[in-house]
PDB file of N, CA and C in Angstrom:
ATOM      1  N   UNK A   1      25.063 104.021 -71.740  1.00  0.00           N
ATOM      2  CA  UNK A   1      23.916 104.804 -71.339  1.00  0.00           C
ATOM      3  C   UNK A   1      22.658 104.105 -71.817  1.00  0.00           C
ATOM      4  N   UNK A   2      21.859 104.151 -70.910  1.00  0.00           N
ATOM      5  CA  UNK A   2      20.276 103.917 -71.344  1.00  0.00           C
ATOM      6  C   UNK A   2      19.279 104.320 -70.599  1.00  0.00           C
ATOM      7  N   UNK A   3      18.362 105.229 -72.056  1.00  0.00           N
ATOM      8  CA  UNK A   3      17.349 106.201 -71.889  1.00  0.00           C
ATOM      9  C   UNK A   3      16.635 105.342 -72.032  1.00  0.00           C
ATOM     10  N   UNK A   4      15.091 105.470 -72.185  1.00  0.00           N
ATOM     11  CA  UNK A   4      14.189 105.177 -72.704  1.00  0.00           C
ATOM     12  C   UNK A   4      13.014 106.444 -72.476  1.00  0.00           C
ATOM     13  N   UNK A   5      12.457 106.602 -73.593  1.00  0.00           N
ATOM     14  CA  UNK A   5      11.046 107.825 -73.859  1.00  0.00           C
ATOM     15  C   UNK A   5      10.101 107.195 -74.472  1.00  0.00           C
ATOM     16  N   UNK A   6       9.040 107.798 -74.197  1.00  0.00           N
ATOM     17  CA  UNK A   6       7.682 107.346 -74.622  1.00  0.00           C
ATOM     18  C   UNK A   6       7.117 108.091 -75.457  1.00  0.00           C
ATOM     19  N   UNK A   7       6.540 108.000 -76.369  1.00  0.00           N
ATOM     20  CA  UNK A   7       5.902 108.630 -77.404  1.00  0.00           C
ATOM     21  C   UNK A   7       4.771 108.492 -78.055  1.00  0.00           C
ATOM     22  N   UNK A   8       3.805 109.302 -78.623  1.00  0.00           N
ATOM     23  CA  UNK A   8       3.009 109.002 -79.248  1.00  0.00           C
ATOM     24  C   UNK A   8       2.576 108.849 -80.923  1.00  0.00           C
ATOM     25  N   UNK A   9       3.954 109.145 -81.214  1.00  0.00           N
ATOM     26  CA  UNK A   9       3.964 109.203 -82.657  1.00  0.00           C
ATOM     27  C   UNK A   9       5.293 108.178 -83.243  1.00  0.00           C
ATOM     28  N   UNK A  10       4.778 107.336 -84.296  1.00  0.00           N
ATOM     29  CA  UNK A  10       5.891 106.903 -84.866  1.00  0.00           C
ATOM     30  C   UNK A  10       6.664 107.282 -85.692  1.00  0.00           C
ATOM     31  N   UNK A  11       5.865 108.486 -86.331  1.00  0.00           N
ATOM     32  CA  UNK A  11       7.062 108.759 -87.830  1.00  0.00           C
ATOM     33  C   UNK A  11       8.381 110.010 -86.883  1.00  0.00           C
ATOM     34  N   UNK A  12       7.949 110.230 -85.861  1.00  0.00           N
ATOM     35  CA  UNK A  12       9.172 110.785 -85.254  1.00  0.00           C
ATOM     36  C   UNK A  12      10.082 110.808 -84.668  1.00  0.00           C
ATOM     37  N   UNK A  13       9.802 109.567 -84.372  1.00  0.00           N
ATOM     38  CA  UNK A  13      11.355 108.751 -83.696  1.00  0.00           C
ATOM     39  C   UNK A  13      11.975 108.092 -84.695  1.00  0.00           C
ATOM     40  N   UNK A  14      10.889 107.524 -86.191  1.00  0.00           N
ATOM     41  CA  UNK A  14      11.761 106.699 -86.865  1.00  0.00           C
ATOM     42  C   UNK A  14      12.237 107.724 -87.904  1.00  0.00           C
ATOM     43  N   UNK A  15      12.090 109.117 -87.912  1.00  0.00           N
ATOM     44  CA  UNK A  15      13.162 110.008 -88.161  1.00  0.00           C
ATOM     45  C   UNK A  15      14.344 110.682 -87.815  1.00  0.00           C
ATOM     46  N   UNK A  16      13.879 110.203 -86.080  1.00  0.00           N
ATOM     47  CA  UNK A  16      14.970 111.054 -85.405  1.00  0.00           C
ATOM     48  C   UNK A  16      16.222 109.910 -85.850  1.00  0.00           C
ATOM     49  N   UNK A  17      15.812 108.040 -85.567  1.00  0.00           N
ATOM     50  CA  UNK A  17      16.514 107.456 -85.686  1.00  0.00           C
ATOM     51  C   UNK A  17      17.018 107.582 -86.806  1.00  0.00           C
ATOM     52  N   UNK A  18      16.715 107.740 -88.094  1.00  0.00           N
ATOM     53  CA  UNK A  18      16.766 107.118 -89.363  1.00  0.00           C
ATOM     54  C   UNK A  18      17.933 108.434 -89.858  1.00  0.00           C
ATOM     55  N   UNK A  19      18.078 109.525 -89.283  1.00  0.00           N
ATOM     56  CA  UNK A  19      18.884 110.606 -89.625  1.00  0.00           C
ATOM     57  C   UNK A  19      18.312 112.096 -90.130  1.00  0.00           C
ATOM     58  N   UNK A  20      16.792 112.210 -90.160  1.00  0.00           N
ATOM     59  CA  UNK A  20      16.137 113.321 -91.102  1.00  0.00           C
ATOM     60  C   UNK A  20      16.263 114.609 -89.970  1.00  0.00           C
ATOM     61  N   UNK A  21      16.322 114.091 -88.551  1.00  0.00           N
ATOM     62  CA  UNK A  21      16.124 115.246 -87.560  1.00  0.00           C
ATOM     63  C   UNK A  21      17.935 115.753 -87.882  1.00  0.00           C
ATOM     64  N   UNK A  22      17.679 117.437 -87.721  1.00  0.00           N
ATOM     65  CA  UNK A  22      19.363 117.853 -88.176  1.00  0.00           C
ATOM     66  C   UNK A  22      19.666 117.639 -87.227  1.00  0.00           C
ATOM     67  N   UNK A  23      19.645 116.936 -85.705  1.00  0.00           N
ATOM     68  CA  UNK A  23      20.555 116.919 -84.623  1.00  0.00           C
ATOM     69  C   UNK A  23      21.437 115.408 -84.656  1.00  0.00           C
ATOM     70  N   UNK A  24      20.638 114.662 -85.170  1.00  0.00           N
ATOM     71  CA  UNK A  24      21.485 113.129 -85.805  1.00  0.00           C
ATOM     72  C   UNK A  24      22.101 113.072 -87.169  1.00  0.00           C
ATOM     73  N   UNK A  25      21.905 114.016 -87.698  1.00  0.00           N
ATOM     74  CA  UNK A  25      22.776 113.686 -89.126  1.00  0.00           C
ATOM     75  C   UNK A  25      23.604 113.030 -89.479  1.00  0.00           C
ATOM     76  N   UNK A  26      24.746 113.226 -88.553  1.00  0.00           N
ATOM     77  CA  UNK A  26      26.257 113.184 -88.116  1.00  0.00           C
ATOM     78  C   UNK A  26      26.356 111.707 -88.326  1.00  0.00           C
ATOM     79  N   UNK A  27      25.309 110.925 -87.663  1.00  0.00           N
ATOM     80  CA  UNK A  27      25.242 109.409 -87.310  1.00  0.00           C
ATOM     81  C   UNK A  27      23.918 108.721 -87.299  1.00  0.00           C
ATOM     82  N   UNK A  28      22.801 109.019 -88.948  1.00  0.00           N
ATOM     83  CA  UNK A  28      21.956 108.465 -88.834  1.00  0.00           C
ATOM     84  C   UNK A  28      21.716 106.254 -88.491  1.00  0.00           C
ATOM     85  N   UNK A  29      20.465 105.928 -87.840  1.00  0.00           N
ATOM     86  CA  UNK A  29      20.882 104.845 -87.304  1.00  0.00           C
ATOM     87  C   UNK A  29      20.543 103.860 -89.056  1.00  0.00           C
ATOM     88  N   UNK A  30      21.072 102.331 -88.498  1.00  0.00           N
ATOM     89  CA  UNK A  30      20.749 101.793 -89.590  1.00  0.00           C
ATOM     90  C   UNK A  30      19.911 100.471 -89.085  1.00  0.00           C
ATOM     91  N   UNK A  31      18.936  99.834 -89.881  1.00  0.00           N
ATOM     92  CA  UNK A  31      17.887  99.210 -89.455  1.00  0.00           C
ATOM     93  C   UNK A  31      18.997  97.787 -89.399  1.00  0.00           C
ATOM     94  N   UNK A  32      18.704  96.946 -88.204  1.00  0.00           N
ATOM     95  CA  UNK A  32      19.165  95.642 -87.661  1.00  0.00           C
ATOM     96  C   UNK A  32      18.615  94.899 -87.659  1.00  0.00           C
ATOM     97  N   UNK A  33      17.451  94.859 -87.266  1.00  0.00           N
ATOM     98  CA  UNK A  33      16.671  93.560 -86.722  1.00  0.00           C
ATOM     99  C   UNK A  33      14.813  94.154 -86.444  1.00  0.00           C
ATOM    100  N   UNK A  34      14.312  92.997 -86.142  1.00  0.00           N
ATOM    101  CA  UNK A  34      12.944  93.417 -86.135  1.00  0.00           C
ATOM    102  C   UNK A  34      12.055  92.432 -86.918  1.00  0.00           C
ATOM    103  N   UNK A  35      10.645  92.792 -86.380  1.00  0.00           N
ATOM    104  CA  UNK A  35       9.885  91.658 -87.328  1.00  0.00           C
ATOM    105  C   UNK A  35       8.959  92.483 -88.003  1.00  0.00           C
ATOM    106  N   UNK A  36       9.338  93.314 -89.000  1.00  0.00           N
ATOM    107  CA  UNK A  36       8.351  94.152 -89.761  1.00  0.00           C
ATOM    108  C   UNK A  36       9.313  94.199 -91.168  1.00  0.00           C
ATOM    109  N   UNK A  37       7.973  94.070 -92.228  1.00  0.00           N
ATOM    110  CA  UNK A  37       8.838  94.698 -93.482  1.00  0.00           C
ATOM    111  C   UNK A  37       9.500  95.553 -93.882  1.00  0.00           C
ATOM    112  N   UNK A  38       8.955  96.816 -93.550  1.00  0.00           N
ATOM    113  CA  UNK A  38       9.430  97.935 -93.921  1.00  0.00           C
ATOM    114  C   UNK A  38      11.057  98.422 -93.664  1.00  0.00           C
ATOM    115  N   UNK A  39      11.539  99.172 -94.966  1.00  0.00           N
ATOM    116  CA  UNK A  39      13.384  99.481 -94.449  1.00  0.00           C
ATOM    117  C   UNK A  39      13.253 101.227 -94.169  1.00  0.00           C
ATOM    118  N   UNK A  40      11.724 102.022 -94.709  1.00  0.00           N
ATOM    119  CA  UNK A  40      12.515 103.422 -94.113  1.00  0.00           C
ATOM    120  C   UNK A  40      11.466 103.675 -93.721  1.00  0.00           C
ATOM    121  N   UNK A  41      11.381 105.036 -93.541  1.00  0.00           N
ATOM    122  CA  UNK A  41      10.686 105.724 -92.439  1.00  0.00           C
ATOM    123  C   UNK A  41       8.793 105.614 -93.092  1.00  0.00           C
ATOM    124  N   UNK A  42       8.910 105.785 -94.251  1.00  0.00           N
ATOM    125  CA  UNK A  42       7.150 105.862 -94.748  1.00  0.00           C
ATOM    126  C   UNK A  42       7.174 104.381 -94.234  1.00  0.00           C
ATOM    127  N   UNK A  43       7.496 103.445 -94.805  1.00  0.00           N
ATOM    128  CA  UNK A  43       6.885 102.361 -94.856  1.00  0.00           C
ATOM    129  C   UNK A  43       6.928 101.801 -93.353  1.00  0.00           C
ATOM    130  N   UNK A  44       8.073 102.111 -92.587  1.00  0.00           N
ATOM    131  CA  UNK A  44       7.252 101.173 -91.220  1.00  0.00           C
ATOM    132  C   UNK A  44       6.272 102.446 -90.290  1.00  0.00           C
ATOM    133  N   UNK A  45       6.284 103.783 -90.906  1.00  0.00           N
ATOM    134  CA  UNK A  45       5.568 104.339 -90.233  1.00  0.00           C
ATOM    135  C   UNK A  45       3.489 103.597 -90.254  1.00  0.00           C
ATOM    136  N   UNK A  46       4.038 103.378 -91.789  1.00  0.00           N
ATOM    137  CA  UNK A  46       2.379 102.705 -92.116  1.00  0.00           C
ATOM    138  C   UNK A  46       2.445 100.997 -91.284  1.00  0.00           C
ATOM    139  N   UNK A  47       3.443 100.518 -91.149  1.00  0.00           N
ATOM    140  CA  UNK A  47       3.594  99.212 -90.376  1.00  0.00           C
ATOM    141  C   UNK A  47       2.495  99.510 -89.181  1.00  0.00           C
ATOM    142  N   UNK A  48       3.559 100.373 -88.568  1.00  0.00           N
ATOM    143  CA  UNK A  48       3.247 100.778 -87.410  1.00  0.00           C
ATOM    144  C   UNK A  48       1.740 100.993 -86.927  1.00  0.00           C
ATOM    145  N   UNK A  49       1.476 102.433 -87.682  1.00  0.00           N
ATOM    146  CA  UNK A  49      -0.134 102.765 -88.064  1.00  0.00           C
ATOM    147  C   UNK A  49      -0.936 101.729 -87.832  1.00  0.00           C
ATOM    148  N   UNK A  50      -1.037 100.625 -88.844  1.00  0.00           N
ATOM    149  CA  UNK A  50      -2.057  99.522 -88.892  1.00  0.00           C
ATOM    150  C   UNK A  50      -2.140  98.810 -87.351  1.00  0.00           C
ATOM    151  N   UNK A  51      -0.658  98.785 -86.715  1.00  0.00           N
ATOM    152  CA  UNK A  51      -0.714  97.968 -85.540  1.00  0.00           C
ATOM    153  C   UNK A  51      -1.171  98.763 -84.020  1.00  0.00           C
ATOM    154  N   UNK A  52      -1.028 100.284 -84.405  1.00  0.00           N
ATOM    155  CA  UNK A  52      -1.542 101.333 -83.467  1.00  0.00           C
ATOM    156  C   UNK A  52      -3.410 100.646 -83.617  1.00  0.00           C
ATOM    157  N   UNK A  53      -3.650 101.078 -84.623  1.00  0.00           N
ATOM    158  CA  UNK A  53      -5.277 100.296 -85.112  1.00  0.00           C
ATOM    159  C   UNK A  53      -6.114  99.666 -84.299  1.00  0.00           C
ATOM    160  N   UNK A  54      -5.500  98.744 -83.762  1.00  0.00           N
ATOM    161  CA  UNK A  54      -5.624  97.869 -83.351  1.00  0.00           C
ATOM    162  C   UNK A  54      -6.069  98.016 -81.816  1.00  0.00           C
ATOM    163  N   UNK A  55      -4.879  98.668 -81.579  1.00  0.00           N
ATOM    164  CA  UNK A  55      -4.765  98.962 -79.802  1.00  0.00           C
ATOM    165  C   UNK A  55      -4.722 100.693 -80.009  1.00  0.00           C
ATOM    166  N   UNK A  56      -6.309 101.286 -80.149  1.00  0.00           N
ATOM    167  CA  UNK A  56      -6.736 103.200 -79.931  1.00  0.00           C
ATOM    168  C   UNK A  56      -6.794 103.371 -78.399  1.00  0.00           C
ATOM    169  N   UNK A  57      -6.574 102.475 -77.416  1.00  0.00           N
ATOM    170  CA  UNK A  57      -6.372 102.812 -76.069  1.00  0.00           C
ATOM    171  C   UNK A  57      -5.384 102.762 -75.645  1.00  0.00           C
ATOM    172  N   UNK A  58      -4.049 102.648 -76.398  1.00  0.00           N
ATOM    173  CA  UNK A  58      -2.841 102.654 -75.578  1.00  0.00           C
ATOM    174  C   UNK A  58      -2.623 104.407 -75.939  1.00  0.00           C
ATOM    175  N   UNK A  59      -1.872 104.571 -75.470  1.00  0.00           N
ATOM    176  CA  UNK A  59      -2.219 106.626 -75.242  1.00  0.00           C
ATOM    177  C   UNK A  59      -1.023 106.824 -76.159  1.00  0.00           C
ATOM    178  N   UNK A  60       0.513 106.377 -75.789  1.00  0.00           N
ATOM    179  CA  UNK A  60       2.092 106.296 -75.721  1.00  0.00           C
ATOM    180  C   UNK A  60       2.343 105.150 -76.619  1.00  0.00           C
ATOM    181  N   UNK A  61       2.096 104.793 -77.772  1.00  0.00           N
ATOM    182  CA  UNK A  61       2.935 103.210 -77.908  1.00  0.00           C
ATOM    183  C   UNK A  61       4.514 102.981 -78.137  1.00  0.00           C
ATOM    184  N   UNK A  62       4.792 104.347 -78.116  1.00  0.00           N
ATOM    185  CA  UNK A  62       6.081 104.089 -78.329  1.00  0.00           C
ATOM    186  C   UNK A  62       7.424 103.934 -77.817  1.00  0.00           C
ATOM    187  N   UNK A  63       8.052 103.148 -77.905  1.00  0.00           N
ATOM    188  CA  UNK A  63       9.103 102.657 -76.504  1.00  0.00           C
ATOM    189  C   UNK A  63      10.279 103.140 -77.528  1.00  0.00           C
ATOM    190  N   UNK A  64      10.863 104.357 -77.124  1.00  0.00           N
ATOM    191  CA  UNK A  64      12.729 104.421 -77.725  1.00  0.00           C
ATOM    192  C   UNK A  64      13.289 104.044 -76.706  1.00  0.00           C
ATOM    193  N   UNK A  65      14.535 103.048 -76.945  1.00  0.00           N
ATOM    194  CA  UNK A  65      15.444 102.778 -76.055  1.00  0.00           C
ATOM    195  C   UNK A  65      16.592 103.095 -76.300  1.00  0.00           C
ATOM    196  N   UNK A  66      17.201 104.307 -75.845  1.00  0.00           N
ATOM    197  CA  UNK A  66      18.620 105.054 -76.645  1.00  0.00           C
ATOM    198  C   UNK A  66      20.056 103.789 -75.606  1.00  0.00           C
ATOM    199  N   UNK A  67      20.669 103.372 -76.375  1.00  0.00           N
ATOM    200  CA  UNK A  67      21.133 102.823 -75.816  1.00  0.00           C
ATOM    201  C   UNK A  67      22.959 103.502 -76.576  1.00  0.00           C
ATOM    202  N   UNK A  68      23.698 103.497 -75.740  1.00  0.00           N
ATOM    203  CA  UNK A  68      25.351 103.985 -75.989  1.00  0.00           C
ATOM    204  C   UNK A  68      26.332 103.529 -75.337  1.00  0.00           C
ATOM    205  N   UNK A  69      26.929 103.358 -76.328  1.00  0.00           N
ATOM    206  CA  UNK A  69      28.659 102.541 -76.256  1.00  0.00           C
ATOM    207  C   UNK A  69      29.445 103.972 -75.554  1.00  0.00           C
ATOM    208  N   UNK A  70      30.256 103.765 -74.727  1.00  0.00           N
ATOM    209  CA  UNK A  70      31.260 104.568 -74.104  1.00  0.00           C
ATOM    210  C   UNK A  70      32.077 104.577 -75.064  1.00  0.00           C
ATOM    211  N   UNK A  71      32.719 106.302 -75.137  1.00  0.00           N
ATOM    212  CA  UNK A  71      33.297 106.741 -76.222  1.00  0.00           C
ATOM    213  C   UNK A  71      34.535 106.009 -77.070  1.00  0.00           C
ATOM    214  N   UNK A  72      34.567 105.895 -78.287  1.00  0.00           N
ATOM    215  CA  UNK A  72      36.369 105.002 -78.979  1.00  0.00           C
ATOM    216  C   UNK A  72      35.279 103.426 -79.068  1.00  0.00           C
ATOM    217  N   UNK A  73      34.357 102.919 -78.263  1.00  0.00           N
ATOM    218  CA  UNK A  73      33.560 101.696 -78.738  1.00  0.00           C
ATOM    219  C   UNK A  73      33.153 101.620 -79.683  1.00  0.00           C
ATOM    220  N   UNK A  74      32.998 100.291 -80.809  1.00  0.00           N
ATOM    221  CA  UNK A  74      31.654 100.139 -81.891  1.00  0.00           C
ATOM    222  C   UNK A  74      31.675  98.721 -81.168  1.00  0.00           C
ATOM    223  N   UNK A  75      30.713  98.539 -82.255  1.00  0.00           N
ATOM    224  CA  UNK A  75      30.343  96.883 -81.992  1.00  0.00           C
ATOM    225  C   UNK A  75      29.652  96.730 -83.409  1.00  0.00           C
ATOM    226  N   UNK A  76      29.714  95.649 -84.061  1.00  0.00           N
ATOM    227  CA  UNK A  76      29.112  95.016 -85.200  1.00  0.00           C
ATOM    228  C   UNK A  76      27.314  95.145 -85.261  1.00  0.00           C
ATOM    229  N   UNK A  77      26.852  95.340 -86.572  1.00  0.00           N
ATOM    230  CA  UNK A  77      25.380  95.247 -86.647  1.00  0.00           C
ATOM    231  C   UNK A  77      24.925  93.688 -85.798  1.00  0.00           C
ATOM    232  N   UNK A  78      25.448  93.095 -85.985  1.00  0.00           N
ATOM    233  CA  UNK A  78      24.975  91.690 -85.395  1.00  0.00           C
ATOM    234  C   UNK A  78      25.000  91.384 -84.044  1.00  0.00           C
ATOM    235  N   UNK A  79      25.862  92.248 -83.110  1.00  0.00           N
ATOM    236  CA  UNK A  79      26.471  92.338 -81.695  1.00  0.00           C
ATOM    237  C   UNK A  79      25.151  93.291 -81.042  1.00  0.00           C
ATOM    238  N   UNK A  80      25.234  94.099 -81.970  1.00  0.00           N
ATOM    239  CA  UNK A  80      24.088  95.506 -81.822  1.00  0.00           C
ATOM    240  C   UNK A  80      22.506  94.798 -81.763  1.00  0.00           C
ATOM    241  N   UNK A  81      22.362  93.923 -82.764  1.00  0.00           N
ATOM    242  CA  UNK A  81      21.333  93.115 -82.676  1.00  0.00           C
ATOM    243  C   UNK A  81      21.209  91.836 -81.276  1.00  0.00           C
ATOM    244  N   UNK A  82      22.139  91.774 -81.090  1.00  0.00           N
ATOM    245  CA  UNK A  82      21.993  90.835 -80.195  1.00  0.00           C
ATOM    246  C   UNK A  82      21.828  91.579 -78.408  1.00  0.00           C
ATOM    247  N   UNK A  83      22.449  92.268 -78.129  1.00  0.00           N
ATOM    248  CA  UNK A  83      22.388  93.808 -77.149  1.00  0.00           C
ATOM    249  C   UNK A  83      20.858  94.290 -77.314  1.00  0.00           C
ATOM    250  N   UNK A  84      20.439  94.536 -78.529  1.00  0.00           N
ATOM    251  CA  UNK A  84      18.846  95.015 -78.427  1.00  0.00           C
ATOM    252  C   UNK A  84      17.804  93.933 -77.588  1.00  0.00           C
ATOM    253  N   UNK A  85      18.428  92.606 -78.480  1.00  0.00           N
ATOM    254  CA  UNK A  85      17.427  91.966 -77.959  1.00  0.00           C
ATOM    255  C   UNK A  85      17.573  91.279 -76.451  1.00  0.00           C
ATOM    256  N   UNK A  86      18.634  91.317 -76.260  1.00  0.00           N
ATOM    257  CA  UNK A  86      18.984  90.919 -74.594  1.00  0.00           C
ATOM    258  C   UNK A  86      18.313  92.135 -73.812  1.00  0.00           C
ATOM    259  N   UNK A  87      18.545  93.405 -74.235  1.00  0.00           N
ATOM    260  CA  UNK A  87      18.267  94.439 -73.616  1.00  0.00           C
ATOM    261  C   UNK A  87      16.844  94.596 -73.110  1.00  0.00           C
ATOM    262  N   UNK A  88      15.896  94.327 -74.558  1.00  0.00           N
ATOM    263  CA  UNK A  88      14.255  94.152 -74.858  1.00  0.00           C
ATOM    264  C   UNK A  88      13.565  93.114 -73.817  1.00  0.00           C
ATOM    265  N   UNK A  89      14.671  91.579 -73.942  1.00  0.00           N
ATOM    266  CA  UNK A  89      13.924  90.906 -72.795  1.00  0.00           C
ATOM    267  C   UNK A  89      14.038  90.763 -71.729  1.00  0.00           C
ATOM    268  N   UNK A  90      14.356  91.743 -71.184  1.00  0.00           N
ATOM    269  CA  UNK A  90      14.964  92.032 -69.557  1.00  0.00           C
ATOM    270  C   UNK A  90      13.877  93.131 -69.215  1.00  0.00           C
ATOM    271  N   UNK A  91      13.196  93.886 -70.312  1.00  0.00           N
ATOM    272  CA  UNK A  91      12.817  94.834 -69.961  1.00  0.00           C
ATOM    273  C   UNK A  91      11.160  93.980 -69.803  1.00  0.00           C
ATOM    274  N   UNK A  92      10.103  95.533 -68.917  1.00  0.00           N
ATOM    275  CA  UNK A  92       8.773  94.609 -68.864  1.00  0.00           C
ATOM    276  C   UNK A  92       7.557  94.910 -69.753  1.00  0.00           C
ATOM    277  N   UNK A  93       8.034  95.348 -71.403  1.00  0.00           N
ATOM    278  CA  UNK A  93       7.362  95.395 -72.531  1.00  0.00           C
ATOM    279  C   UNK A  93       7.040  94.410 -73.026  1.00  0.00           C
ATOM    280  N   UNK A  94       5.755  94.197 -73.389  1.00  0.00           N
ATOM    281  CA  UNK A  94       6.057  92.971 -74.618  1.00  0.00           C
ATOM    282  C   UNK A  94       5.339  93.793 -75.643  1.00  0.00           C
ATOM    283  N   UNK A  95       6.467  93.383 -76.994  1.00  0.00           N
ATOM    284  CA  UNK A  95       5.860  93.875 -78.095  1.00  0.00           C
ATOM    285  C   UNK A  95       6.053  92.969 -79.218  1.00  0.00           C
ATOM    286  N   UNK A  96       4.637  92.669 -79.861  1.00  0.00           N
ATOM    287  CA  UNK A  96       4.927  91.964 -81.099  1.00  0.00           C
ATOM    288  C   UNK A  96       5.753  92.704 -82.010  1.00  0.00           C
ATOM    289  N   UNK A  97       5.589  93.887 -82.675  1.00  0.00           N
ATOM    290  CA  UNK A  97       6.025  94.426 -83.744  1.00  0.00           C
ATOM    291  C   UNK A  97       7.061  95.476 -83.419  1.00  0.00           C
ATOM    292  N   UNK A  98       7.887  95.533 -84.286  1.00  0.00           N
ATOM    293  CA  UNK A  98       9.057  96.281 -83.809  1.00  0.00           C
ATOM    294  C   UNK A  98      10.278  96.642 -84.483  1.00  0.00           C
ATOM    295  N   UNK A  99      10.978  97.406 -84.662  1.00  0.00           N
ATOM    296  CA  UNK A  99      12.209  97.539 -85.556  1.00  0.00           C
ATOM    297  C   UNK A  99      13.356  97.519 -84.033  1.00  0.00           C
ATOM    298  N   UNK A 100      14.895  97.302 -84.576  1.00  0.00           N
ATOM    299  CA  UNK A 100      15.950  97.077 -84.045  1.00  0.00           C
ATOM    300  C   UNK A 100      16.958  98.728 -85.345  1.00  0.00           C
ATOM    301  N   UNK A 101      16.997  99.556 -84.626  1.00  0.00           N
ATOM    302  CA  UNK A 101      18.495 100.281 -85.009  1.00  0.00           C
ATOM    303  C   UNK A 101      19.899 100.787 -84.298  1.00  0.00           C
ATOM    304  N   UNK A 102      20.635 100.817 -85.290  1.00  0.00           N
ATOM    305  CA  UNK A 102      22.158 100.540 -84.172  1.00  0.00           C
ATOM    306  C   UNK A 102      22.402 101.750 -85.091  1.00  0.00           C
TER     307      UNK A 102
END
């Protein structure tokens, strides 16, 4: 499966991902890949922030791409990383900054 939603806020997707929303608990995600420092939710929310800054005319900056393995599948953090980013450059975003979770 693959969703993708748009958003205007970052600290709420990188909660929904990260496990704090009670509907992901079950299977919060874990950080893969990306070119930002930050490992939890404060710190790349402030990543983020500074790079919103920058660009006050984009309305939405936020691209989730829910992506899912058909049921009994895993795949390795590194497989998962590599799927994001095949996935990312097919798509017609470009984004410097960014986190990867599987």
């Amino acid at each position: 499966m693959n969703r993708i939603k748009r958003g205007s806020g970052f600290q709420g997707v990188l909660r929904y991902v990260f496990g704090r929303d009670p509907d992901h608990q079950d299977s919060p995600g874990v950080l893969i890949g990306g070119n930002l420092s930050g490992t939890d939710v404060r710190q790349l929310s402030r990543e983020f922030a500074a790079v919103r800054a920058l660009r006050p005319d984009i309305g939405k900056p936020v691209w989730h791409n829910s992506l899912r393995l058909p049921a009994g599948e895993t795949l390795s953090p590194e497989r998962w990383k590599t799927l994001c980013d095949e996935q990312f450059r097919m798509s017609v975003v470009e984004a410097d900054d960014m986190v990867r979770c599987a």
